[in-house]
N, C-alpha and C. Protein backbone atom coordinates (compact mmCIF):
# COMPACT_ATOMS: atom_id res chain seq x y z
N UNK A 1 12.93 22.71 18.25
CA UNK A 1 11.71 22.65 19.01
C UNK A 1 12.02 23.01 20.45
N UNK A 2 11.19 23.66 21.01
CA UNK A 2 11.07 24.14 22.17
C UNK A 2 11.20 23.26 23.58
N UNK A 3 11.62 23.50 24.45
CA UNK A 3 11.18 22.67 25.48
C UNK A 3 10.28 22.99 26.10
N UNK A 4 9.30 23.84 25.65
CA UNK A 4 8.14 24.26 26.65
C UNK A 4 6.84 23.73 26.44
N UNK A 5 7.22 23.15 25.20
CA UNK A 5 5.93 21.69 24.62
C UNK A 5 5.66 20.78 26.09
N UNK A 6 4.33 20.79 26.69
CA UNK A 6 4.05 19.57 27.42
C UNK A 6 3.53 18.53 26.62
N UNK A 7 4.32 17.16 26.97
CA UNK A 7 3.69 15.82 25.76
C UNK A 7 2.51 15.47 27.00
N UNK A 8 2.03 15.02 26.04
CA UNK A 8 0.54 13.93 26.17
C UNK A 8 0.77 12.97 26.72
N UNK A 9 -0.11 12.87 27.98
CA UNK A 9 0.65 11.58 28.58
C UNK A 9 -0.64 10.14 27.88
N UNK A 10 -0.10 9.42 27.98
CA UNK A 10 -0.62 8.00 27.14
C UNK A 10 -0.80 7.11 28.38
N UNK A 11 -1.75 7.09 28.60
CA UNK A 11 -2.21 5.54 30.27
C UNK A 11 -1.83 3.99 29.95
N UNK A 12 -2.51 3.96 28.72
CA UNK A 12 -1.92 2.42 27.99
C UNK A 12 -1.11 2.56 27.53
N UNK A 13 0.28 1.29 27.77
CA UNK A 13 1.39 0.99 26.86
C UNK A 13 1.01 0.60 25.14
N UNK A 14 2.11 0.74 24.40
CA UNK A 14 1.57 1.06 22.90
C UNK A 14 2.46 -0.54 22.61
N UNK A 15 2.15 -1.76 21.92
CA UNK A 15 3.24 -2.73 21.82
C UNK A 15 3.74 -2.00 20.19
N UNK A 16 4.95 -1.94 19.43
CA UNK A 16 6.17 -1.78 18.49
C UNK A 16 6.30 -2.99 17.86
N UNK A 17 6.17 -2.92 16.95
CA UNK A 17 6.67 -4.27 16.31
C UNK A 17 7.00 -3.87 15.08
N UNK A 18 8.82 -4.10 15.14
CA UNK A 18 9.55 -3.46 13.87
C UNK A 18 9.45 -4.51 13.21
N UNK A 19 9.64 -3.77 11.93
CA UNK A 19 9.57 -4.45 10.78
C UNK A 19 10.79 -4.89 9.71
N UNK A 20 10.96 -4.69 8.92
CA UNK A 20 12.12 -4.95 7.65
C UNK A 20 12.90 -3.76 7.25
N UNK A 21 13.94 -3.95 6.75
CA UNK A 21 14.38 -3.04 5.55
C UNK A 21 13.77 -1.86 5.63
N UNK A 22 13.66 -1.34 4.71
CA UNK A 22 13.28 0.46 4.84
C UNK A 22 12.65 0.92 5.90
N UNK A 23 11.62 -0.17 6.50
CA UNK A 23 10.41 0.31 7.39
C UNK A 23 10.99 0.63 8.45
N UNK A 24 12.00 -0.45 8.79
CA UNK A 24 12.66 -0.06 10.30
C UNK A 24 13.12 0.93 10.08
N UNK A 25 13.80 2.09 9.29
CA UNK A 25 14.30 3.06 9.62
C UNK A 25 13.69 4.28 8.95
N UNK A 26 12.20 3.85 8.90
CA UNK A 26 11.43 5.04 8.57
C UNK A 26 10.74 5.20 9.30
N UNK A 27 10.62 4.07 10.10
CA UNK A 27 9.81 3.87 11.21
C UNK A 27 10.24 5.00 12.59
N UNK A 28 12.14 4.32 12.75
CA UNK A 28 12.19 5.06 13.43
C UNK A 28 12.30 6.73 13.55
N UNK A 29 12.71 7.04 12.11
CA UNK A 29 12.61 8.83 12.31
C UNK A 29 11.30 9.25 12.70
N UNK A 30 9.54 8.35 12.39
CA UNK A 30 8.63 8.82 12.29
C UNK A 30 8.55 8.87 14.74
N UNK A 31 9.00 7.44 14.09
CA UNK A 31 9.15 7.56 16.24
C UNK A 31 9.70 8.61 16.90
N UNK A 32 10.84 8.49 16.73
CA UNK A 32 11.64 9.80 17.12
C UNK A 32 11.36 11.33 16.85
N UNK A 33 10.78 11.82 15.60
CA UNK A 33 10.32 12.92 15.38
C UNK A 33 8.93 13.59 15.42
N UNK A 34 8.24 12.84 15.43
CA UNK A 34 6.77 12.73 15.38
C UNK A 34 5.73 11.85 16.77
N UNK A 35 6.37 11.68 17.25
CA UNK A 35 5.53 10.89 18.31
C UNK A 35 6.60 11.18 19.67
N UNK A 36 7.51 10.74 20.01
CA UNK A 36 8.16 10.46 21.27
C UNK A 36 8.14 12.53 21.68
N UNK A 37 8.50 13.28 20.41
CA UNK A 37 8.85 14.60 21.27
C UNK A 37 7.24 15.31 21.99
N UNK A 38 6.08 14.08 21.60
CA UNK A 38 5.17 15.01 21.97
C UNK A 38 4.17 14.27 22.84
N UNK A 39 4.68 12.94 22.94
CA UNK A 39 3.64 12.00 24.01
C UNK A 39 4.62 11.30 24.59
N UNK A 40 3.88 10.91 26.09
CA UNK A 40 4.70 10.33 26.83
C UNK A 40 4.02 8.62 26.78
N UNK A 41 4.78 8.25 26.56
CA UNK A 41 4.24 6.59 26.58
C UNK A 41 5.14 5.62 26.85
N UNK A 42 4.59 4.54 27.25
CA UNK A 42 5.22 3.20 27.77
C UNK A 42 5.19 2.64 26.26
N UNK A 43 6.08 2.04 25.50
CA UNK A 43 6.40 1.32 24.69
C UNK A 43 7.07 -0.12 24.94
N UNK A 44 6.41 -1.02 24.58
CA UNK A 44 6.21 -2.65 24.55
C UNK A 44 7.16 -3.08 23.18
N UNK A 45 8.07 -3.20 23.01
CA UNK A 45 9.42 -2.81 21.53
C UNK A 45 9.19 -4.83 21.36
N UNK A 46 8.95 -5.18 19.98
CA UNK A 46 9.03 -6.52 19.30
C UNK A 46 9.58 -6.57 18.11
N UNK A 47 10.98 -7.03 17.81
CA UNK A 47 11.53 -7.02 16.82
C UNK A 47 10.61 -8.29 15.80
N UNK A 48 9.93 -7.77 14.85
CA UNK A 48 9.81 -8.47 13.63
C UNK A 48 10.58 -8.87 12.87
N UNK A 49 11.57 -8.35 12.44
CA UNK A 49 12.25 -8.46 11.36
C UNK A 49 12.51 -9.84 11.40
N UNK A 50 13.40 -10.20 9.88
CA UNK A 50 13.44 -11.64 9.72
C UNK A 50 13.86 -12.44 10.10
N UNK A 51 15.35 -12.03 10.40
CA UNK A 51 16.10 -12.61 11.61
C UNK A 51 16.23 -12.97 12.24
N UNK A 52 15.47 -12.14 13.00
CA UNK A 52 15.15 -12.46 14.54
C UNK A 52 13.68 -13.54 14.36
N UNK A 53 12.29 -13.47 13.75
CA UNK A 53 11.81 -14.08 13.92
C UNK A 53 11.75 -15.01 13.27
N UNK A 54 13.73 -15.78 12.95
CA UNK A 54 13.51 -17.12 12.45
C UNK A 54 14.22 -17.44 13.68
N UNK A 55 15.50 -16.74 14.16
CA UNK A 55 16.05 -16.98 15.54
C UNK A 55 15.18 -17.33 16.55
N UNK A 56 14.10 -17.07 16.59
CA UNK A 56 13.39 -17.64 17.81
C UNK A 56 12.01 -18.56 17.43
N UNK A 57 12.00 -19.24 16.11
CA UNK A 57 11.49 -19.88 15.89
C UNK A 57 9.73 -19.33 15.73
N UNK A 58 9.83 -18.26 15.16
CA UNK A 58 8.67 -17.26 15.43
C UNK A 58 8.06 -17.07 16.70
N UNK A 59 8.50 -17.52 17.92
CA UNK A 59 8.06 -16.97 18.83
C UNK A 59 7.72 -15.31 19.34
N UNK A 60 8.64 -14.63 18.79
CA UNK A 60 8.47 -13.24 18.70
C UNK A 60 7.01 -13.06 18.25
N UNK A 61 6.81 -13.43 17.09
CA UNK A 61 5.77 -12.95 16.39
C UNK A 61 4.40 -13.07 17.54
N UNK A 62 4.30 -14.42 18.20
CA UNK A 62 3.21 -14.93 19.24
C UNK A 62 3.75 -13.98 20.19
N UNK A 63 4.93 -13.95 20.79
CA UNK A 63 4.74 -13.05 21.91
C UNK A 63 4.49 -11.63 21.54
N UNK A 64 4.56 -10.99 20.44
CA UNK A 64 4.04 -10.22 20.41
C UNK A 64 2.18 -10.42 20.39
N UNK A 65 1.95 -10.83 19.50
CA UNK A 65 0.26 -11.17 19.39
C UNK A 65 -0.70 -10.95 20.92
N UNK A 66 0.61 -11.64 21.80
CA UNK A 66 -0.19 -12.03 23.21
C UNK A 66 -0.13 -10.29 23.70
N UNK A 67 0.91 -9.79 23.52
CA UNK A 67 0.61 -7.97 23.89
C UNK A 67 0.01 -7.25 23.51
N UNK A 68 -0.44 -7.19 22.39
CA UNK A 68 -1.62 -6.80 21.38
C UNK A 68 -2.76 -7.06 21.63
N UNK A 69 -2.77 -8.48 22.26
CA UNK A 69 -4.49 -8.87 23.19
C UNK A 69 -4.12 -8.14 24.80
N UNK A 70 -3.47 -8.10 25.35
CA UNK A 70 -3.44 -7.86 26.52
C UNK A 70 -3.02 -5.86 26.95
N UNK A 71 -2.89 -5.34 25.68
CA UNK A 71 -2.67 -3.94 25.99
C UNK A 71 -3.83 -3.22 24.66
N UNK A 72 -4.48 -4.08 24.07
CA UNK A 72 -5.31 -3.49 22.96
C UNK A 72 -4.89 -2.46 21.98
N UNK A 73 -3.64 -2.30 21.87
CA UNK A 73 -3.23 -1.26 20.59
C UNK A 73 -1.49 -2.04 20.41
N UNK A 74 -1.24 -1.75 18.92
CA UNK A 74 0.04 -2.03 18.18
C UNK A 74 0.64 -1.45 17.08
N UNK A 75 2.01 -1.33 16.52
CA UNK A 75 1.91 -0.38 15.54
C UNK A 75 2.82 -1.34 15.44
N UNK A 76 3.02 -1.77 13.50
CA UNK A 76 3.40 -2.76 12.91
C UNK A 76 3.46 -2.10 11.79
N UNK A 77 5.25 -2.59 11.86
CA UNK A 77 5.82 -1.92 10.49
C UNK A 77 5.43 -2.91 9.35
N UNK A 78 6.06 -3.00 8.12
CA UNK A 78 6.33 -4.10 6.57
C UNK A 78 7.08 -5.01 7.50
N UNK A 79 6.97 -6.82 7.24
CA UNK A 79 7.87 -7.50 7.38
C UNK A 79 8.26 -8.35 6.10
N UNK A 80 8.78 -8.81 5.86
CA UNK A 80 9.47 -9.93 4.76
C UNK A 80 8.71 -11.10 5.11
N UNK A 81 8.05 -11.69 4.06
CA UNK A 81 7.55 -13.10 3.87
C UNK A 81 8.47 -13.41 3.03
N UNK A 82 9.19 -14.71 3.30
CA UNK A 82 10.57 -14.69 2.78
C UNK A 82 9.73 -16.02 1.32
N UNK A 83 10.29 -15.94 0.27
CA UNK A 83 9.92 -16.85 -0.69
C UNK A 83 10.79 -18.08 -0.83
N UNK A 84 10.99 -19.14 -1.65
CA UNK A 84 12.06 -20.20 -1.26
C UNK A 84 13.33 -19.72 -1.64
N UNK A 85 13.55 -18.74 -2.69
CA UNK A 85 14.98 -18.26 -3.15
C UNK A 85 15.40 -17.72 -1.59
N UNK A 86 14.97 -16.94 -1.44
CA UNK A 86 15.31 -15.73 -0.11
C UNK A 86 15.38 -16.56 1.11
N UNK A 87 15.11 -17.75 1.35
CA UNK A 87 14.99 -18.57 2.62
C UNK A 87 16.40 -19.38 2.63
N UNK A 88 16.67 -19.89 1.32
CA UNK A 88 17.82 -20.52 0.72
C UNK A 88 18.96 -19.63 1.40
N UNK A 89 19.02 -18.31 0.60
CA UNK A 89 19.94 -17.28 0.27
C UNK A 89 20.02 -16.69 1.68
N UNK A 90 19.47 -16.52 2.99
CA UNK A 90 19.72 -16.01 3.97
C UNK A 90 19.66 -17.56 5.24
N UNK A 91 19.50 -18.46 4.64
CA UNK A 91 20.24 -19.93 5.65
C UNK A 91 18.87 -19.59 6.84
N UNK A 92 17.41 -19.43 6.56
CA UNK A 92 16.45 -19.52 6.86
C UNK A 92 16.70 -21.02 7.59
N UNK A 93 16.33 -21.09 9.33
CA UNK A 93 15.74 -22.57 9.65
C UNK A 93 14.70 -22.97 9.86
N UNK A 94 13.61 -22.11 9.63
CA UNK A 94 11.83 -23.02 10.06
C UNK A 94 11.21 -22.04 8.77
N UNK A 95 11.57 -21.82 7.68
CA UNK A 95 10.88 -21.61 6.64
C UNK A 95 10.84 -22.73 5.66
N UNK A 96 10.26 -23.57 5.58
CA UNK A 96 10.36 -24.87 4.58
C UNK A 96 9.23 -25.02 3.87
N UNK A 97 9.69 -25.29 2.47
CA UNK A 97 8.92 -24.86 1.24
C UNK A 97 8.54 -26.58 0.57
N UNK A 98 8.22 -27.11 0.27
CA UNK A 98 7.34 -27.86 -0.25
C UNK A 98 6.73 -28.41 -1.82
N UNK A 99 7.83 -29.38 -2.42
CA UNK A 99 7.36 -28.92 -3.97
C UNK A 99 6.10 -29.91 -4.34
């Protein structure tokens, strides 16, 4: 691709909120190839994934929410709703299941 492409400039920041497994890295070729070479934008980056939003006690998830009200647009990959096997099996701490 050319460098003589002018990108689109974007006024509002866009908030990101990655997702899981495949998504995150389909996500990012679609970022990288399809969007970043042709608009210019402020990106607001929120890791979803599972990990992280057991590491912070889902706070991620709310602080993202609050950017999503306060910049009006978001792009949200697949995340994992983890079930009780999978909460067990990855040493999950604020997923608690209930018999």
């Amino acid at each position: 691709m050319g460098s003589d492409i002018q990108k689109v400039h974007v006024v509002n920041p866009v908030v990101e909120l990655d997702g899981d497994e495949m998504t995150r890295i389909i996500w990012k070729d679609i970022r990288e190839k399809l969007i970043l070479p042709f608009l210019e934008l402020q990106i607001e980056y929120y890791d979803l994934g599972l990990e992280h939003r057991d590491a912070t006690n889902d706070e991620v998830t709310l602080a993202a929410a609050r950017a999503i009200k306060r910049h009006h647009v978001g792009i949200k990959c697949a995340t994992i709703t983890p079930d009780e096997a999978s909460s067990e099996e990855q040493h999950l701490t604020q997923w608690v299941f209930f018999s």
